[in-house]
C-alpha atoms as a PDB file:
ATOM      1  CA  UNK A   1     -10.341  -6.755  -2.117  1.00  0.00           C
ATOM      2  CA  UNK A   2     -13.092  -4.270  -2.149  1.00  0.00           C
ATOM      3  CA  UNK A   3     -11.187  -2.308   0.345  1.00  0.00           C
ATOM      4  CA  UNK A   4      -7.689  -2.505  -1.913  1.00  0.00           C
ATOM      5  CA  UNK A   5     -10.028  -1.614  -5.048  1.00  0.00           C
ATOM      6  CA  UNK A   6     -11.385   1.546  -3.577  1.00  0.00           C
ATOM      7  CA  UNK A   7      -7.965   2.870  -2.080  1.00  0.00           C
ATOM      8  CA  UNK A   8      -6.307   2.401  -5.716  1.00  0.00           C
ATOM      9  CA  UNK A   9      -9.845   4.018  -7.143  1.00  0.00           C
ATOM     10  CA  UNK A  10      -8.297   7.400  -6.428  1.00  0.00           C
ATOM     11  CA  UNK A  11      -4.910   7.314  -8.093  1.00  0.00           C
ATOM     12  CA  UNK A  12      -6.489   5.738 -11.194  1.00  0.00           C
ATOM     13  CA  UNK A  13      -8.683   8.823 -11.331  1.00  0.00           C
ATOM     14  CA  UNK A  14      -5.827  10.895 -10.348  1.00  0.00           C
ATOM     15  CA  UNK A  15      -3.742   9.585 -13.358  1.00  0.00           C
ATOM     16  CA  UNK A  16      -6.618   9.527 -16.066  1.00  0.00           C
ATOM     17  CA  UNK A  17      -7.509  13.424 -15.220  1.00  0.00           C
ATOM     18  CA  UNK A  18      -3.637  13.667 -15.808  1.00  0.00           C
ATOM     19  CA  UNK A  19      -3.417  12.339 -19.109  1.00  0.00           C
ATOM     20  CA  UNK A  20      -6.788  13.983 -20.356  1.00  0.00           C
ATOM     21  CA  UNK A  21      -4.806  17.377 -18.975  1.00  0.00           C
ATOM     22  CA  UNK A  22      -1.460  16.370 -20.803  1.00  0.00           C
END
């Protein structure tokens, strides 16, 4: 779980910095 959590960490980040850009 921790594993799955830190692997989809990125592409949250990836997608917020995205937005904030938009």
């Amino acid at each position: 779980f921790h594993r799955e959590l830190q692997v989809l960490t990125p592409p949250i980040q990836v997608s917020l910095l995205r937005v904030r850009r938009g």
